[in-house]
Protein backbone atom coordinates (compact mmCIF):
# COMPACT_ATOMS: atom_id res chain seq x y z
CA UNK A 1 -96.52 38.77 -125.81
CA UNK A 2 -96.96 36.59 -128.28
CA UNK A 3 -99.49 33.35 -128.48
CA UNK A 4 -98.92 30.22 -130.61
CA UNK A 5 -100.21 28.25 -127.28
CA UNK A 6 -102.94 26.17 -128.67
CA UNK A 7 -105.72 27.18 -132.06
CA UNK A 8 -108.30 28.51 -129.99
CA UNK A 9 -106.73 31.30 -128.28
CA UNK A 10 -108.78 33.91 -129.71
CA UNK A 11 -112.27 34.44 -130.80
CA UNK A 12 -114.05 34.09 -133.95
CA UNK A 13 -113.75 34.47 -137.32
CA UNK A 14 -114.96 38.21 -138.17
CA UNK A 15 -117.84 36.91 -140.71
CA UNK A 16 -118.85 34.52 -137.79
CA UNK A 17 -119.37 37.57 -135.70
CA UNK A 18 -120.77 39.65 -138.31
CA UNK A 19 -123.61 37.02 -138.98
CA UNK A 20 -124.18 36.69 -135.42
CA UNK A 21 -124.45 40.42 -135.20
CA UNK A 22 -126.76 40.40 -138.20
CA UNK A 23 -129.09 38.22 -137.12
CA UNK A 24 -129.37 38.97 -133.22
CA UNK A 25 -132.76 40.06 -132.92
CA UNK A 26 -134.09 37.42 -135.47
CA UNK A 27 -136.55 35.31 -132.80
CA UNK A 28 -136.15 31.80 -133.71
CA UNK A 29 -136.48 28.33 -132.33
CA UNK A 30 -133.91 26.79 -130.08
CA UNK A 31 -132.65 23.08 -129.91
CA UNK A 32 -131.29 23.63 -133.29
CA UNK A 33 -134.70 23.31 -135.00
CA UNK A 34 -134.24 27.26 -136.55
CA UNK A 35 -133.28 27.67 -140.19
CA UNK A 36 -129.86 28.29 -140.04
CA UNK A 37 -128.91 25.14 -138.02
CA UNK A 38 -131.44 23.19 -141.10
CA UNK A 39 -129.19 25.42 -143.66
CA UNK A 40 -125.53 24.66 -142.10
CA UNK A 41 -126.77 20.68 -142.33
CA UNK A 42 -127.71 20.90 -145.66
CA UNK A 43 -124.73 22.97 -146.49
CA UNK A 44 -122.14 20.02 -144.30
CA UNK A 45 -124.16 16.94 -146.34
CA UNK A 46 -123.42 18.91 -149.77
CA UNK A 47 -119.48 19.09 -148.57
CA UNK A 48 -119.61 15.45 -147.07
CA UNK A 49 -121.21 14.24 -150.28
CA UNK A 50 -123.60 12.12 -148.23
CA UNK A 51 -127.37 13.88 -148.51
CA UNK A 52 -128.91 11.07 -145.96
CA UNK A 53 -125.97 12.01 -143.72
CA UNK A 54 -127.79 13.12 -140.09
CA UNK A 55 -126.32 15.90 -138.87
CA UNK A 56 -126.19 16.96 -135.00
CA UNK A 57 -124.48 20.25 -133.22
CA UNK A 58 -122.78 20.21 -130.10
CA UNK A 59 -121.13 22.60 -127.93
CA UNK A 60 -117.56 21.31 -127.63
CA UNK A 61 -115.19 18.53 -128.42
CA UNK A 62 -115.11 16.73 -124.68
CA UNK A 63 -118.88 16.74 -124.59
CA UNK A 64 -119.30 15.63 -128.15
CA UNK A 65 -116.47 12.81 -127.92
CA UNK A 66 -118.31 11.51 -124.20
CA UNK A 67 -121.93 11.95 -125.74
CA UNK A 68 -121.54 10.17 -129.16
CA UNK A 69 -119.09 7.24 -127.15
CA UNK A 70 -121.49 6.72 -124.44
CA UNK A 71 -124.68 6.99 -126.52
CA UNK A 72 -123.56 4.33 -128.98
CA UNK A 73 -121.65 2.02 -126.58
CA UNK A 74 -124.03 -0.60 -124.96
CA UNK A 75 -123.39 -0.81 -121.24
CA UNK A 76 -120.84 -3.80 -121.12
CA UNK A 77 -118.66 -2.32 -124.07
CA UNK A 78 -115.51 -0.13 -124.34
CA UNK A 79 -113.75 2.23 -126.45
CA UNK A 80 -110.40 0.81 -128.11
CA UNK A 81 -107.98 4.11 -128.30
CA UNK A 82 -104.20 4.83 -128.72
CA UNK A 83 -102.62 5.55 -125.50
CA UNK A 84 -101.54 8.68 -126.56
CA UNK A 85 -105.46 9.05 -127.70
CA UNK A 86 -107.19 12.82 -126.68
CA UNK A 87 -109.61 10.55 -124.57
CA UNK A 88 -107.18 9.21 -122.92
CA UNK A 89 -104.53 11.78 -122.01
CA UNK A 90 -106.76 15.17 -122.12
CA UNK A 91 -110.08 14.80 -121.30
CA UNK A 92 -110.00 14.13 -117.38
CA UNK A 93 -111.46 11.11 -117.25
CA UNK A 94 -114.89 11.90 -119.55
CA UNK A 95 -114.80 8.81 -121.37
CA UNK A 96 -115.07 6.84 -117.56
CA UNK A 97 -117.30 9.33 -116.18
CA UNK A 98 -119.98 7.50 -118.26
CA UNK A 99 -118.85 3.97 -117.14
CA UNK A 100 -117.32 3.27 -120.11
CA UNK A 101 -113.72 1.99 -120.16
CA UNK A 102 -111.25 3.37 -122.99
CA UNK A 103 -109.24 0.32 -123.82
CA UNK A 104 -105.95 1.55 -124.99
CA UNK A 105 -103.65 -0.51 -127.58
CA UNK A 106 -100.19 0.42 -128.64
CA UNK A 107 -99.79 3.30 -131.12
CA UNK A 108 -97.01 5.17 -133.53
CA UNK A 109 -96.60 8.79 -133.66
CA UNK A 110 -100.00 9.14 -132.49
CA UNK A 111 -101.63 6.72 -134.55
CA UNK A 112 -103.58 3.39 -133.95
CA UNK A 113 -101.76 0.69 -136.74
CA UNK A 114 -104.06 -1.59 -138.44
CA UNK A 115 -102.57 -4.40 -137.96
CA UNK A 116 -101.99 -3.71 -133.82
CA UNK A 117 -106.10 -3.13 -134.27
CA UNK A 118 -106.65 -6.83 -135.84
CA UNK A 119 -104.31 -8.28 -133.24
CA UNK A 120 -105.80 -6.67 -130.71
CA UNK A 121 -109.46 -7.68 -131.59
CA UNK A 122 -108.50 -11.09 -132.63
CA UNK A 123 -107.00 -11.39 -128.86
CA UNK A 124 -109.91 -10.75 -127.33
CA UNK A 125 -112.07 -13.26 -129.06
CA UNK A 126 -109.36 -16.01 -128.45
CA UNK A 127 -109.01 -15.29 -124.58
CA UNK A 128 -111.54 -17.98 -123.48
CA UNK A 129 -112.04 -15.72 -120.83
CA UNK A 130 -113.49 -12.58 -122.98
CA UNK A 131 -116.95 -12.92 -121.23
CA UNK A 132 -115.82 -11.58 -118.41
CA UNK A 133 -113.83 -8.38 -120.02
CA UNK A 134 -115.08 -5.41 -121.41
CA UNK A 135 -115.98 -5.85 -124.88
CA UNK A 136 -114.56 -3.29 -127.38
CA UNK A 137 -117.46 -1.70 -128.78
CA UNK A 138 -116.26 1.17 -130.66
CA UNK A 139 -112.87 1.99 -132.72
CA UNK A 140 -111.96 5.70 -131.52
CA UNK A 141 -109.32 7.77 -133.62
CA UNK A 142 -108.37 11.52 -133.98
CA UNK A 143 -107.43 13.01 -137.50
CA UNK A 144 -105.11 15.11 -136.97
CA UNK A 145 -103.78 12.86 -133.74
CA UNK A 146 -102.89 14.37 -130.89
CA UNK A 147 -99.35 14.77 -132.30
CA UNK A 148 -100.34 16.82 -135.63
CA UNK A 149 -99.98 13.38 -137.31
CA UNK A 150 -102.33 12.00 -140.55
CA UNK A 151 -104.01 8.29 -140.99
CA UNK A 152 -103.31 8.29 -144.67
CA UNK A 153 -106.13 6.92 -146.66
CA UNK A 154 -105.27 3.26 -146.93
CA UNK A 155 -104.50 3.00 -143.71
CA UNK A 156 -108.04 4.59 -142.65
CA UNK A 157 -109.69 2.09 -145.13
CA UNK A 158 -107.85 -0.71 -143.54
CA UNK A 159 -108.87 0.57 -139.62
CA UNK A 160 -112.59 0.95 -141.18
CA UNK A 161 -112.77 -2.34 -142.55
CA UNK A 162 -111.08 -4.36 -139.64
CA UNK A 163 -113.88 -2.51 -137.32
CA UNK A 164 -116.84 -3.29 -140.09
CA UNK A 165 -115.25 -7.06 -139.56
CA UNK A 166 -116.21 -7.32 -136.20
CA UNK A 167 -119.38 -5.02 -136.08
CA UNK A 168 -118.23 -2.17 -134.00
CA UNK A 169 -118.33 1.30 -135.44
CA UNK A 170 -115.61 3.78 -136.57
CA UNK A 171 -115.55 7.21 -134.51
CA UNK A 172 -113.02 9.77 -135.96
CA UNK A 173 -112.70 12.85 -133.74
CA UNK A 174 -112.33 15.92 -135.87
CA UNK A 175 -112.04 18.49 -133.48
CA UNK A 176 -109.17 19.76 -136.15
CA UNK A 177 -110.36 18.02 -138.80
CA UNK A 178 -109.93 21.49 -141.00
CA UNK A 179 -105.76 21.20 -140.43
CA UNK A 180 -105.70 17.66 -141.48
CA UNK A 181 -107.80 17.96 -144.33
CA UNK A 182 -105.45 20.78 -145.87
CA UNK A 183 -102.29 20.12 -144.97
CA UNK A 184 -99.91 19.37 -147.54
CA UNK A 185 -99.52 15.87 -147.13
CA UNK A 186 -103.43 14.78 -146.92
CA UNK A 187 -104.43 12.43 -149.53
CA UNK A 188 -108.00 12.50 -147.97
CA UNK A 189 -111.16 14.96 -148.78
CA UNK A 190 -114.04 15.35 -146.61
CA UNK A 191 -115.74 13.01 -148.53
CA UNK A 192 -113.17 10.56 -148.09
CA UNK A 193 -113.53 10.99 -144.36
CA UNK A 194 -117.28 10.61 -144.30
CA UNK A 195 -117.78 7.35 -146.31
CA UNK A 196 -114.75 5.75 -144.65
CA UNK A 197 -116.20 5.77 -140.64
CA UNK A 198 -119.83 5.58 -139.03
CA UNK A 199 -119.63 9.02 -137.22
CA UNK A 200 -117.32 11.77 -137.04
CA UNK A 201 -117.45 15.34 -136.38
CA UNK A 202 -116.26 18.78 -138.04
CA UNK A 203 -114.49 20.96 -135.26
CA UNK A 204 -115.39 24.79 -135.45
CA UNK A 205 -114.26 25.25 -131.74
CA UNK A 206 -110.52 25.26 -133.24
CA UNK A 207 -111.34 26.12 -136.44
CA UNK A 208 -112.71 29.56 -136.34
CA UNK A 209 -115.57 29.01 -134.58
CA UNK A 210 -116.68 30.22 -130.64
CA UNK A 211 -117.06 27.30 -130.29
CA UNK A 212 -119.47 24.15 -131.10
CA UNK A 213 -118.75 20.57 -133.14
CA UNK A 214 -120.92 19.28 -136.62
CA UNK A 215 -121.58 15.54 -135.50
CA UNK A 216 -122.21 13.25 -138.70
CA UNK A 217 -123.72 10.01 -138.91
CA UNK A 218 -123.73 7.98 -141.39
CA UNK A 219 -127.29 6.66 -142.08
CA UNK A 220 -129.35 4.75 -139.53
CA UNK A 221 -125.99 5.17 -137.05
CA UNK A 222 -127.51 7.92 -134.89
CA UNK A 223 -128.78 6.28 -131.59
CA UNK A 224 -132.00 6.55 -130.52
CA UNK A 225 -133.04 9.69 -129.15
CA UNK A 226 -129.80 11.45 -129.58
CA UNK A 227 -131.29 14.80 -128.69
CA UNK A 228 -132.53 13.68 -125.18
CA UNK A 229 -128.88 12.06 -124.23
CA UNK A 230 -127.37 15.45 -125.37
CA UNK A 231 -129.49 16.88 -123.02
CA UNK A 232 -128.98 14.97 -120.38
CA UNK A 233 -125.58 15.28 -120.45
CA UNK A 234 -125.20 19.11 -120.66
CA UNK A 235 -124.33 19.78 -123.93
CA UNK A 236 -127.81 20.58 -125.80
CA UNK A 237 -127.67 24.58 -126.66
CA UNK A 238 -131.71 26.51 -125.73
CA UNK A 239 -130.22 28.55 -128.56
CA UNK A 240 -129.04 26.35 -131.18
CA UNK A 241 -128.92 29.09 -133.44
CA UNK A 242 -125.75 30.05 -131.62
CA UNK A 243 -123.98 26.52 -133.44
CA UNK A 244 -126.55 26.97 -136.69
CA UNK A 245 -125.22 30.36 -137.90
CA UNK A 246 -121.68 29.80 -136.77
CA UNK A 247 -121.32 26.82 -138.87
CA UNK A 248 -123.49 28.04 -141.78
CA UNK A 249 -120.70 30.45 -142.16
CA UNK A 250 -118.14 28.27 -141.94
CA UNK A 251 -119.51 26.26 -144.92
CA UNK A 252 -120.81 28.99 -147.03
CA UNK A 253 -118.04 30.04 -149.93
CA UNK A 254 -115.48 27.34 -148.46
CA UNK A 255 -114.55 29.29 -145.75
CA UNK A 256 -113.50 26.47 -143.01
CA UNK A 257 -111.13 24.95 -145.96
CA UNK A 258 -109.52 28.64 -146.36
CA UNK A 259 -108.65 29.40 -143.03
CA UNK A 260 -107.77 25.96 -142.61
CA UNK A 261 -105.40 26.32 -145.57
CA UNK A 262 -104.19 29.63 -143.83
CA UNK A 263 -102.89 27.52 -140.72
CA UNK A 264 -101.22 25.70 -142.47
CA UNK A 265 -99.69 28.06 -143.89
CA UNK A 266 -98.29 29.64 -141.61
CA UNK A 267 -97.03 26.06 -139.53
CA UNK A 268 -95.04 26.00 -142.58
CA UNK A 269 -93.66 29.06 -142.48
CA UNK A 270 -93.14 28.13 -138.38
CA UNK A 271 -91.24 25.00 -139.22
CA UNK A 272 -88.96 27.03 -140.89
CA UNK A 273 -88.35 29.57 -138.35
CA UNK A 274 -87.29 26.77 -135.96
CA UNK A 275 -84.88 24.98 -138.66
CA UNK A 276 -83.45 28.66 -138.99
CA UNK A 277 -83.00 29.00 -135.75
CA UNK A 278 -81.41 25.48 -135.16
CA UNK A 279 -84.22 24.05 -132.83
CA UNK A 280 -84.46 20.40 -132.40
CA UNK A 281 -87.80 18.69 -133.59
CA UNK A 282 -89.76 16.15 -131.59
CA UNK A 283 -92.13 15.72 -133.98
CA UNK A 284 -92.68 17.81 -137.23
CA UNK A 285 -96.14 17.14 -137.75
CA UNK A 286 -97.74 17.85 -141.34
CA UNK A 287 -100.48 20.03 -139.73
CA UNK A 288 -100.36 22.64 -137.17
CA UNK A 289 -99.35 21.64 -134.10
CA UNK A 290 -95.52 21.96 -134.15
CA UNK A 291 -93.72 19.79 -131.18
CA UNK A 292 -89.74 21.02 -130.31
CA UNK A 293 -87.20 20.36 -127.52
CA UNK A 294 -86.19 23.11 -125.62
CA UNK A 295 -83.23 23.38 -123.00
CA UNK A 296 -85.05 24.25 -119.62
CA UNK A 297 -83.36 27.49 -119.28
CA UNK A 298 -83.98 28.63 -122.46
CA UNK A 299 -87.41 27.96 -122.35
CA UNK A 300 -87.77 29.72 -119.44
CA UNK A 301 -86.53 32.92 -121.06
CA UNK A 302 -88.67 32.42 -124.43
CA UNK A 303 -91.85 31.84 -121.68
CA UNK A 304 -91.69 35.91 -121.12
CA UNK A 305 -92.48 37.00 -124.85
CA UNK A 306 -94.29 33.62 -126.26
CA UNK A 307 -96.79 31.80 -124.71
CA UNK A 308 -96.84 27.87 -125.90
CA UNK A 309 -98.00 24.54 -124.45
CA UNK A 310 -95.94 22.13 -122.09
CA UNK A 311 -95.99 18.98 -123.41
CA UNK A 312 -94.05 16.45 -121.57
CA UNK A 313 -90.31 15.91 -120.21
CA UNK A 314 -87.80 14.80 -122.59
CA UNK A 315 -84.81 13.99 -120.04
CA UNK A 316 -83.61 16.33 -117.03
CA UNK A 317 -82.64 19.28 -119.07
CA UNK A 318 -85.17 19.10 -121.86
CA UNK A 319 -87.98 19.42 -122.56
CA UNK A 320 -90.72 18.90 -125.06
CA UNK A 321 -93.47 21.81 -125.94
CA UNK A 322 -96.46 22.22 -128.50
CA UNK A 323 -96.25 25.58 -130.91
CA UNK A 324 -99.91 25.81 -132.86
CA UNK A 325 -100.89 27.76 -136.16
CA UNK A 326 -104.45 28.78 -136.27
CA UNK A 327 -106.97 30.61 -138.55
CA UNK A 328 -106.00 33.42 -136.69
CA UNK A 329 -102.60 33.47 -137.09
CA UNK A 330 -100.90 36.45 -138.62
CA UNK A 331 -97.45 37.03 -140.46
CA UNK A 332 -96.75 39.74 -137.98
CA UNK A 333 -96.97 37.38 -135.14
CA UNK A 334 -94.59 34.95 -137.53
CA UNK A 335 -92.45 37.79 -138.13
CA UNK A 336 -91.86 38.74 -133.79
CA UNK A 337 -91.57 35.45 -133.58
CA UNK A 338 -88.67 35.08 -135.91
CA UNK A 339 -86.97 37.74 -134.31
CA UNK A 340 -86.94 36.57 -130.82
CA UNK A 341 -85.65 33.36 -131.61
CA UNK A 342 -83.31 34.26 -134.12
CA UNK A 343 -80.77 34.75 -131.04
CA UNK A 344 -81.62 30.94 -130.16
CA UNK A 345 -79.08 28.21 -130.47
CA UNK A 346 -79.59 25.24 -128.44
């Protein structure tokens, strides 16, 4: 068996574990106040090109995406999101858990348009009944979207700008932020992504990492006591060092852009393999997360040698399913896959 069922399938990234290894019986302090978490901010600021950038690790990408929303969010706001948003189609409800409401708006391919934002906000403010709504308090994005797909730069400056217009912060969830960043079609560095919202964060847990997110703020935009509503909210690690290390490593010698690069690679070479094989595209993303149709039957037979994700239903006899690259994935496992679908024809 084969996996290209999501990019965080296996563990960590050898040098990860080898640094964890290394420095095991080092006695430090926890909370992330050790020298390797103070090292791997340093290290993120230098790569962000923002030194006064504050810098905060959490465990994983639901807890970090509910912790930053509800922390910033004052208790009569919402969250505007696509509909096909990760906070509002895969993360059980986290977002309302904190009695916030994720107010969705219209997307395309995965991707909030500027101009539906404007609309959107200018609709509220003209509804003479707004004071009785939720107010949208916070822009929310994902880059890569949940389909694989890019905000190109203008069209990030454009979302940044309309939420600067009416006050509200930018939140860009990053959780593959590595994938987007090198993909072939990115016009955007990491410095590009960090002076163009108010927080985002660097995903390690699919990006090499066992897991753990790199919040950054821009300056002054960390709430109050950030620390204590991590805590309260279950996501605040007794041994930070666990998140320092991992992502000291992940920034030392450009490592997180390498394996990045690596992924997508290989999505490239998977694209391929599918056009080979005659496999219809849903949506050829320009990172990697590949979405195809597959005949039910069919995909019933590939389920025995390659594991990949269900997606959603295209019509009765079809349907649609996520293939994803990682840092960890290998020619050889390119290769089997080749030859297993190289008897394919829809």
């Amino acid at each position: 068996m084969i996996s290209f069922e999501n990019d965080y399938n296996t563990g960590a990234h050898p040098l990860i574990l080898k640094r964890l290894a290394e420095t095991n019986f080092e006695p430090l302090p926890g909370y992330g106040a050790d020298p390797y978490c103070e090292s791997a901010r340093s290290k993120i600021r230098k790569a962000c090109g923002r030194e006064n950038a504050e810098i905060e690790f959490l465990t994983g990408g639901t807890q970090t995406n509910s912790i930053v929303i509800s922390a910033m969010l004052k208790d009569y706001e919402g969250v505007i999101a696509a509909k096909t948003g990760h906070i509002s189609t895969h993360e059980a409800g986290a977002i309302e858990y904190t009695g916030h409401k994720i107010l969705e708006i219209e997307q395309k391919n995965g991707k909030i348009l500027p101009s539906v934002l404007k609309q959107y906000l200018e609709d509220f403010y003209s509804d003479g009944n707004h004071s009785h709504m939720v107010y949208p308090g916070m822009v929310y994005i994902s880059h890569p979207t949940e389909y694989g797909t890019l905000y190109t730069k203008q069209e990030l400056t454009e979302i940044h700008e309309i939420a600067q217009r009416y006050g509200i912060p930018l939140f860009i969830d990053g959780a593959r932020l590595g994938y987007g960043l090198m993909s072939l079609r990115s016009d955007m560095t990491l410095s590009d992504i960090a002076g163009l919202c108010d927080v985002f964060y660097i995903g390690g847990t699919k990006v090499g990492a066992l897991c753990g997110e790199a919040v950054v703020f821009s300056p002054e935009m960390k709430p109050a006591h950030f620390m204590t509503s991590v805590k309260k909210r279950g996501a605040l690690l007794a041994k930070g060092r666990l998140l320092g290390i991992q992502f000291d490593t992940l920034f030392t010698d450009g490592l997180y852009f390498n394996i990045s690069r690596h992924a997508i690679n290989m999505a490239e070479q998977l694209k391929e393999i599918f056009h080979e094989a005659g496999i219809r595209f849903y949506l050829e993303s320009p990172t990697n997360q590949q979405f195809i149709i597959l005949e039910n039957q069919r995909m019933e037979t590939l389920k025995k040698s390659v594991a990949f994700s269900f997606w959603e239903k295209y019509d009765e006899h079809h349907t649609v399913v996520r293939f994803a690259t990682s840092w960890s994935t290998t020619e050889e496992d390119l290769q089997r896959l080749k030859e297993i679908v190289s008897v394919y024809k829809q």
